[in-house]
PDB file of N, CA and C in Angstrom:
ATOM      1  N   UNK A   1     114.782 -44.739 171.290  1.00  0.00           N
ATOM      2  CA  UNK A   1     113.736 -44.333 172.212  1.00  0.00           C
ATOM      3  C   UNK A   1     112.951 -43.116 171.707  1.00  0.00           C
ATOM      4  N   UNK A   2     113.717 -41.942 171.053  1.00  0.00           N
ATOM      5  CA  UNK A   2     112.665 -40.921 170.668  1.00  0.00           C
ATOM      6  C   UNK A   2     112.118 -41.468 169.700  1.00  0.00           C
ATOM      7  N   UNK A   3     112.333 -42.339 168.985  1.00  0.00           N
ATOM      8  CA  UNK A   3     111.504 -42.660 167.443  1.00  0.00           C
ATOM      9  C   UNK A   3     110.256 -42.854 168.195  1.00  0.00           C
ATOM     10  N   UNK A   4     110.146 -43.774 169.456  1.00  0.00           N
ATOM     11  CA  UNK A   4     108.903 -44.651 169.808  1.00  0.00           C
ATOM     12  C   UNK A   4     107.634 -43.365 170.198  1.00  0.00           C
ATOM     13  N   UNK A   5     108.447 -42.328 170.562  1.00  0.00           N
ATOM     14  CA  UNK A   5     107.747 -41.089 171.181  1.00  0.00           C
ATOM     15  C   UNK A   5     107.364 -40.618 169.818  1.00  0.00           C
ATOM     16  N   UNK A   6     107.746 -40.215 168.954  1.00  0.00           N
ATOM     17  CA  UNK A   6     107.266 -39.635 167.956  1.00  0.00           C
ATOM     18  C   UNK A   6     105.823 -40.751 167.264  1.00  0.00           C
ATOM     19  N   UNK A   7     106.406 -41.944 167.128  1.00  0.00           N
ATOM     20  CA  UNK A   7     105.470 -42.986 166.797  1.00  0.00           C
ATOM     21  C   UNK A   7     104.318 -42.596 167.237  1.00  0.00           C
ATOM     22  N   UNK A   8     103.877 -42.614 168.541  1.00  0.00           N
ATOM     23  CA  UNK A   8     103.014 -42.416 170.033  1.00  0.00           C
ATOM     24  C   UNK A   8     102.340 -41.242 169.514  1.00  0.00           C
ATOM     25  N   UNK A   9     103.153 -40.548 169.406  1.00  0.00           N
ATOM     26  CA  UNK A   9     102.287 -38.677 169.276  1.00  0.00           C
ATOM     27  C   UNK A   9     102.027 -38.715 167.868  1.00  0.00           C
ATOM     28  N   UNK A  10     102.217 -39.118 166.768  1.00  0.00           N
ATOM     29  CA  UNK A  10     101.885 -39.337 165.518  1.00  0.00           C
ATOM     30  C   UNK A  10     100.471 -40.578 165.695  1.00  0.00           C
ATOM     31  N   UNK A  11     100.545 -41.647 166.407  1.00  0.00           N
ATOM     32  CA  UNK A  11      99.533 -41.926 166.956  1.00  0.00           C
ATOM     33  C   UNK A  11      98.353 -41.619 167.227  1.00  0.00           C
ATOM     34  N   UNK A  12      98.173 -40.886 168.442  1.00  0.00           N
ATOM     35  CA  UNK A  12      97.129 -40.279 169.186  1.00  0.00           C
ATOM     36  C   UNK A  12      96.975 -38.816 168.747  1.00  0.00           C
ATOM     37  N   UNK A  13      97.436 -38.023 167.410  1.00  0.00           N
ATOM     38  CA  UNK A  13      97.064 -37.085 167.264  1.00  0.00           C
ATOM     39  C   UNK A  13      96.213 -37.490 165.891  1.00  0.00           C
ATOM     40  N   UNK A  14      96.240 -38.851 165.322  1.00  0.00           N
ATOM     41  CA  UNK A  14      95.384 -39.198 163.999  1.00  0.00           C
ATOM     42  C   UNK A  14      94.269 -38.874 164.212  1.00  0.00           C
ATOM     43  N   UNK A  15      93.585 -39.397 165.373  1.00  0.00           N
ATOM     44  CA  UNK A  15      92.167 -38.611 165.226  1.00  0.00           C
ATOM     45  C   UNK A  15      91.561 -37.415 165.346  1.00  0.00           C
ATOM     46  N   UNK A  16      92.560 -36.535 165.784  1.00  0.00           N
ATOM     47  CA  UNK A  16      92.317 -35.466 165.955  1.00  0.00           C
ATOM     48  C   UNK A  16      92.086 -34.790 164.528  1.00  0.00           C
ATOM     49  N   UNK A  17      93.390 -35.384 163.865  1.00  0.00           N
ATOM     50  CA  UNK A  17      93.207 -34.923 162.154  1.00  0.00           C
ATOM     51  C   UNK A  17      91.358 -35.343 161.711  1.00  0.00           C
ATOM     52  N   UNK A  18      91.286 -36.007 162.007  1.00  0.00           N
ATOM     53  CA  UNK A  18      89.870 -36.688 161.451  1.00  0.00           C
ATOM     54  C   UNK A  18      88.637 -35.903 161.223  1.00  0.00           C
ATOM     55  N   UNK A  19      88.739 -34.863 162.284  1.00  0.00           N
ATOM     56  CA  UNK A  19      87.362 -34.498 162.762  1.00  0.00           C
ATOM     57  C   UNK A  19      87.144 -33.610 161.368  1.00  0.00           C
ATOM     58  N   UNK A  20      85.734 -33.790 161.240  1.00  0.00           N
ATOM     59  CA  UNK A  20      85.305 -32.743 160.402  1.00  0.00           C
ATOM     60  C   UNK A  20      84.442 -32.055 160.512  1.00  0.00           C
ATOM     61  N   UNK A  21      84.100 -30.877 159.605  1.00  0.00           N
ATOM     62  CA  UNK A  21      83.308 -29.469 160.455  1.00  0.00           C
ATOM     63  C   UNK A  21      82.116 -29.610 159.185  1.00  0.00           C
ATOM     64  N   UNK A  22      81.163 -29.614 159.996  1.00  0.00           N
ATOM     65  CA  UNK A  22      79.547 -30.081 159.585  1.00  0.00           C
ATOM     66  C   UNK A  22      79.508 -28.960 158.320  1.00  0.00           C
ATOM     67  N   UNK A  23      78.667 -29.471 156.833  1.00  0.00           N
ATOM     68  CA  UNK A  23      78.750 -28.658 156.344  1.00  0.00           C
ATOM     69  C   UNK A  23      79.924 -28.347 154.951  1.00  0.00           C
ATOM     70  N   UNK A  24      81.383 -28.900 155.158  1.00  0.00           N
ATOM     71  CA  UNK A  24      82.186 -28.650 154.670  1.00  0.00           C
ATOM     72  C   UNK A  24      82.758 -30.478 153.660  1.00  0.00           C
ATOM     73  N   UNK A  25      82.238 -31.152 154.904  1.00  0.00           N
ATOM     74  CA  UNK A  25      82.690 -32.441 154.485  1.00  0.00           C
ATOM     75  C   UNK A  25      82.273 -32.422 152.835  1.00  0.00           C
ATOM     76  N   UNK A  26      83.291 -33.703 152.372  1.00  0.00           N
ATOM     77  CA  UNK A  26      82.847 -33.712 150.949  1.00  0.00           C
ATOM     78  C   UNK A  26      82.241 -35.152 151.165  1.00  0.00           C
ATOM     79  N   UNK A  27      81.563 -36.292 150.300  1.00  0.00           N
ATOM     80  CA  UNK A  27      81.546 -37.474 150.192  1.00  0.00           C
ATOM     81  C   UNK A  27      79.843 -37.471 149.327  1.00  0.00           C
ATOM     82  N   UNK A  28      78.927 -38.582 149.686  1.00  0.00           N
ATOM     83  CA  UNK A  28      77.906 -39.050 149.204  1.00  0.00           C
ATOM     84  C   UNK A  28      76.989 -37.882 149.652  1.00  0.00           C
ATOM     85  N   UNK A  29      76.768 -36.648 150.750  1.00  0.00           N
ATOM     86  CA  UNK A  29      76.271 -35.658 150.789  1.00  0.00           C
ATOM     87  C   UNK A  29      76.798 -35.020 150.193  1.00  0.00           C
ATOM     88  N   UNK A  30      77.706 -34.480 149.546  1.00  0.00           N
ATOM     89  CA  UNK A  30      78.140 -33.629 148.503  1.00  0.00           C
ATOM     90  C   UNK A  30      77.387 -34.139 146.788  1.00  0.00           C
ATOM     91  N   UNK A  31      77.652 -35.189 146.519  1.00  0.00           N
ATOM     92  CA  UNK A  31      76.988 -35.367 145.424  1.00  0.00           C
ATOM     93  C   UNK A  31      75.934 -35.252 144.771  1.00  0.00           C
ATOM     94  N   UNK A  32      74.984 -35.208 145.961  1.00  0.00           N
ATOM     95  CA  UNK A  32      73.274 -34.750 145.962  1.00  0.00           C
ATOM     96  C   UNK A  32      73.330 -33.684 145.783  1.00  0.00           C
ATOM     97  N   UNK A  33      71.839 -33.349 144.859  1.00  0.00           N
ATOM     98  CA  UNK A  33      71.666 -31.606 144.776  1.00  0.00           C
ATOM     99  C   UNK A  33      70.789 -31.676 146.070  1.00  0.00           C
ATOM    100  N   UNK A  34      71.376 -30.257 146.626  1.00  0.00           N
ATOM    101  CA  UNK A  34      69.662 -30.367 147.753  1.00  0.00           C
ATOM    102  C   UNK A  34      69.114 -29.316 146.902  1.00  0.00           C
ATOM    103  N   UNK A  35      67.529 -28.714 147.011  1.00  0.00           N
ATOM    104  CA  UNK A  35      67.004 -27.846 146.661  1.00  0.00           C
ATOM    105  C   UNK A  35      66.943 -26.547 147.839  1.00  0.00           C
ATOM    106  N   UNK A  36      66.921 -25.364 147.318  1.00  0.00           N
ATOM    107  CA  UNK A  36      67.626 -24.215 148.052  1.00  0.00           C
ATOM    108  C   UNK A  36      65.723 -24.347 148.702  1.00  0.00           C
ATOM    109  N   UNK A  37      65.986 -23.472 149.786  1.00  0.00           N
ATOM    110  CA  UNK A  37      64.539 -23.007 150.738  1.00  0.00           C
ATOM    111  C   UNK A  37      64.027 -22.243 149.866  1.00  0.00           C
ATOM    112  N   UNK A  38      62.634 -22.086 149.777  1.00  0.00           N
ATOM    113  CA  UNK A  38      61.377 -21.491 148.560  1.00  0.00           C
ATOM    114  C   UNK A  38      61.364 -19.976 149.086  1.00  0.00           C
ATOM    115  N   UNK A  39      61.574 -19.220 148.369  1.00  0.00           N
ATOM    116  CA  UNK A  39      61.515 -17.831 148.585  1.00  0.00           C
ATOM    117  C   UNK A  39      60.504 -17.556 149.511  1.00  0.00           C
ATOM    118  N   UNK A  40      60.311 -16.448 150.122  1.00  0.00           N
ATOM    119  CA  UNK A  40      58.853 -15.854 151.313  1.00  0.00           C
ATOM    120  C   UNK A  40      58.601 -15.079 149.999  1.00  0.00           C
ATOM    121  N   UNK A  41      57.178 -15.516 150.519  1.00  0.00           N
ATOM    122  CA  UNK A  41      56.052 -14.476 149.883  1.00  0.00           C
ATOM    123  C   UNK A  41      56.336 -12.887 150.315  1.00  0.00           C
ATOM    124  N   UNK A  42      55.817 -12.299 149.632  1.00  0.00           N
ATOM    125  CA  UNK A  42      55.584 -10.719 149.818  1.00  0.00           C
ATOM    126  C   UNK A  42      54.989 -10.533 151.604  1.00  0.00           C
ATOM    127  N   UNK A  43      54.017 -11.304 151.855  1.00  0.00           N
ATOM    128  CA  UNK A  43      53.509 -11.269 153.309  1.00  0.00           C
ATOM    129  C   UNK A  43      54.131 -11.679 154.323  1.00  0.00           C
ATOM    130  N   UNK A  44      54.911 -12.511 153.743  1.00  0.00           N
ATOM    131  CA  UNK A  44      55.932 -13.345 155.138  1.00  0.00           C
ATOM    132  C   UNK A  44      56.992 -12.169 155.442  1.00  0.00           C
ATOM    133  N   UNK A  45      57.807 -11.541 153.869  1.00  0.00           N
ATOM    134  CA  UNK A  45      58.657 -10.595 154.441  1.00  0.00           C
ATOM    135  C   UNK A  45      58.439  -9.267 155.008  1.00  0.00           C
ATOM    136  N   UNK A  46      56.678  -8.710 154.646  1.00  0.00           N
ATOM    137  CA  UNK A  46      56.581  -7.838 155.607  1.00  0.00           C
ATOM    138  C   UNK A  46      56.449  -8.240 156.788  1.00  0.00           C
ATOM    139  N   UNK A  47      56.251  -9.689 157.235  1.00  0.00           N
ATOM    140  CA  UNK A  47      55.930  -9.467 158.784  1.00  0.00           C
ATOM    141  C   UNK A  47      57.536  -9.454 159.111  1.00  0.00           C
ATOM    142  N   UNK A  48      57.821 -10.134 158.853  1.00  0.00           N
ATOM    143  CA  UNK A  48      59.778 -10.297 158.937  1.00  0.00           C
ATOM    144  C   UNK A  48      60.067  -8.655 159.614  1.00  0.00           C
ATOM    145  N   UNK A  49      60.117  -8.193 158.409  1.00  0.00           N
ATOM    146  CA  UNK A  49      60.060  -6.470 158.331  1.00  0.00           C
ATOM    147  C   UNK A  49      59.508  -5.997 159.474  1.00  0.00           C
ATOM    148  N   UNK A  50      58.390  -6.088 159.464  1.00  0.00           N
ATOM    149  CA  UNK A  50      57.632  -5.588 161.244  1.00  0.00           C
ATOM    150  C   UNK A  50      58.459  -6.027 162.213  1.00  0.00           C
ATOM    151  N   UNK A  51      58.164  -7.470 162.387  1.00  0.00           N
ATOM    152  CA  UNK A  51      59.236  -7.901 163.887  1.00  0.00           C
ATOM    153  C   UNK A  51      60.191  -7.328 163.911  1.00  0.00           C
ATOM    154  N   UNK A  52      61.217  -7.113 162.978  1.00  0.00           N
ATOM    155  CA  UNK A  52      62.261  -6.751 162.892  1.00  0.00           C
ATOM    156  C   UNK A  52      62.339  -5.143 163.308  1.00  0.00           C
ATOM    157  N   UNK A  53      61.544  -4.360 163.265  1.00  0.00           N
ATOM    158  CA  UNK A  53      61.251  -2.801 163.137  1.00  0.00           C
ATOM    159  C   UNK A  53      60.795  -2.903 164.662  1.00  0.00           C
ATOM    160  N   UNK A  54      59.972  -3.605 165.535  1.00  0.00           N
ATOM    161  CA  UNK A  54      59.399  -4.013 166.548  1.00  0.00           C
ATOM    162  C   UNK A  54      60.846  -3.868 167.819  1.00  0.00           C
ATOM    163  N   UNK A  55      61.417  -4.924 166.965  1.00  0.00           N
ATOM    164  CA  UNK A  55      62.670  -5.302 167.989  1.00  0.00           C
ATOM    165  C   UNK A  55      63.679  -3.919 167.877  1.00  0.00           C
ATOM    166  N   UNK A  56      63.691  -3.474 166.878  1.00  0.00           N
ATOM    167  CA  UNK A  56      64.621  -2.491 167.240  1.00  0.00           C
ATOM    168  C   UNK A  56      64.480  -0.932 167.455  1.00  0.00           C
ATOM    169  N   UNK A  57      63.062  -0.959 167.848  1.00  0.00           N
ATOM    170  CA  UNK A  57      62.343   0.203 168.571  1.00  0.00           C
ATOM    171  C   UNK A  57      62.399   0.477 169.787  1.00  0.00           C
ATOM    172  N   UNK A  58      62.848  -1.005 170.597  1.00  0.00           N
ATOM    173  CA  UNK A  58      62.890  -1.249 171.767  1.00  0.00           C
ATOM    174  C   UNK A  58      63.941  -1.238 172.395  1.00  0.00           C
ATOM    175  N   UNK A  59      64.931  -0.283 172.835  1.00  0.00           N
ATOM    176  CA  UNK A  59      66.244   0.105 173.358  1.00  0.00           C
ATOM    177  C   UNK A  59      66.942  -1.477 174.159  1.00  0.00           C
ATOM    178  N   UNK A  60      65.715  -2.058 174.991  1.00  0.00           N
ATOM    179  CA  UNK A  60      66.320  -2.692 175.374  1.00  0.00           C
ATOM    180  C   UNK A  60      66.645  -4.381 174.656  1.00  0.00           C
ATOM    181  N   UNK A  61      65.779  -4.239 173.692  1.00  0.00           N
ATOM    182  CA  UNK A  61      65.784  -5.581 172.745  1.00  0.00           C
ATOM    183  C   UNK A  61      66.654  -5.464 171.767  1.00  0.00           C
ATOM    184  N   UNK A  62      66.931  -4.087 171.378  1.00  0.00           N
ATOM    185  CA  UNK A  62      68.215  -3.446 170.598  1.00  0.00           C
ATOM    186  C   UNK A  62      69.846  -4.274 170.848  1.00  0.00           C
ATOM    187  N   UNK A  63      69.430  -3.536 172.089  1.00  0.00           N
ATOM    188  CA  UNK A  63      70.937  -3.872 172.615  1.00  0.00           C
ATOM    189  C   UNK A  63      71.392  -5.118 172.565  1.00  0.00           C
ATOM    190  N   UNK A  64      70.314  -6.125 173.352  1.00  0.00           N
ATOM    191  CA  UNK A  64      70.066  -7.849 173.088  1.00  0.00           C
ATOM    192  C   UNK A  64      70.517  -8.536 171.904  1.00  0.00           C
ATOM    193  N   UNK A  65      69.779  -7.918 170.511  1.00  0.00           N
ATOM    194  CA  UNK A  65      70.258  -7.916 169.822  1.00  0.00           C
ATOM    195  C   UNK A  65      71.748  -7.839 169.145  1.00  0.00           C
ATOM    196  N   UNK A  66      71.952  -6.527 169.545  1.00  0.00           N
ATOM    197  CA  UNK A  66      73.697  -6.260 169.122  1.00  0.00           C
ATOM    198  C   UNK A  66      74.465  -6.713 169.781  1.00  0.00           C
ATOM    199  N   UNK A  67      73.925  -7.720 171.039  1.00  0.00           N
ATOM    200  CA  UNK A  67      75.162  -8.041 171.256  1.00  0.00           C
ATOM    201  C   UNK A  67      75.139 -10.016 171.517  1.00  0.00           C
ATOM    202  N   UNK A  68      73.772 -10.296 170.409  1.00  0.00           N
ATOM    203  CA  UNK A  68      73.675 -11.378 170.150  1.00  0.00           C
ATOM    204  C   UNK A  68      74.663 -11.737 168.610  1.00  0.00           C
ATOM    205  N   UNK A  69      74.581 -10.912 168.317  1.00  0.00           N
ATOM    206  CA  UNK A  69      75.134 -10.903 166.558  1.00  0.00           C
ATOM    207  C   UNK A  69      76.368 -10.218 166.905  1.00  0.00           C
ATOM    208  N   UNK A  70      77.254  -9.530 167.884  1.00  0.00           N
ATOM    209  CA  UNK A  70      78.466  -9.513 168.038  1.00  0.00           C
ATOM    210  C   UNK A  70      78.876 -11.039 168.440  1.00  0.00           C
ATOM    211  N   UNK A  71      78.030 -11.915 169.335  1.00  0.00           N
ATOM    212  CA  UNK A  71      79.095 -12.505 169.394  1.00  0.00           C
ATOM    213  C   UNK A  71      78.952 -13.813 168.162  1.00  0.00           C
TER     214      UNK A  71
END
């Protein structure tokens, strides 16, 4: 009788093994090169730079911030 239980839970925990985390998998997306994203221009990263200087001038967008990227 315990064999059948172990059977059962060796069972219904296979798929659980299965799952895989986006990103990590290996297979026919692994084999492809992708090409990396095209650098920003000099103008794109000053505005970057601005917004960024914008948002954290602002005590209360600050905080928003820090405690968007804590979690």
């Amino acid at each position: 009788m315990p064999w059948i239980l172990v059977f059962l839970f060796c069972l219904f925990c296979a798929p659980a093994q299965a799952v895989t985390i986006p990103g990590v998998t290996t297979g026919a997306s692994a084999s492809q090169e992708s090409t990396p994203p095209p650098e920003p221009n000099v103008e794109q990263k000053k505005a970057a730079y601005s917004a960024l200087a914008d948002v954290l001038e602002n005590d209360t967008s600050r905080q928003e911030l820090i405690e968007q990227l804590r979690k």
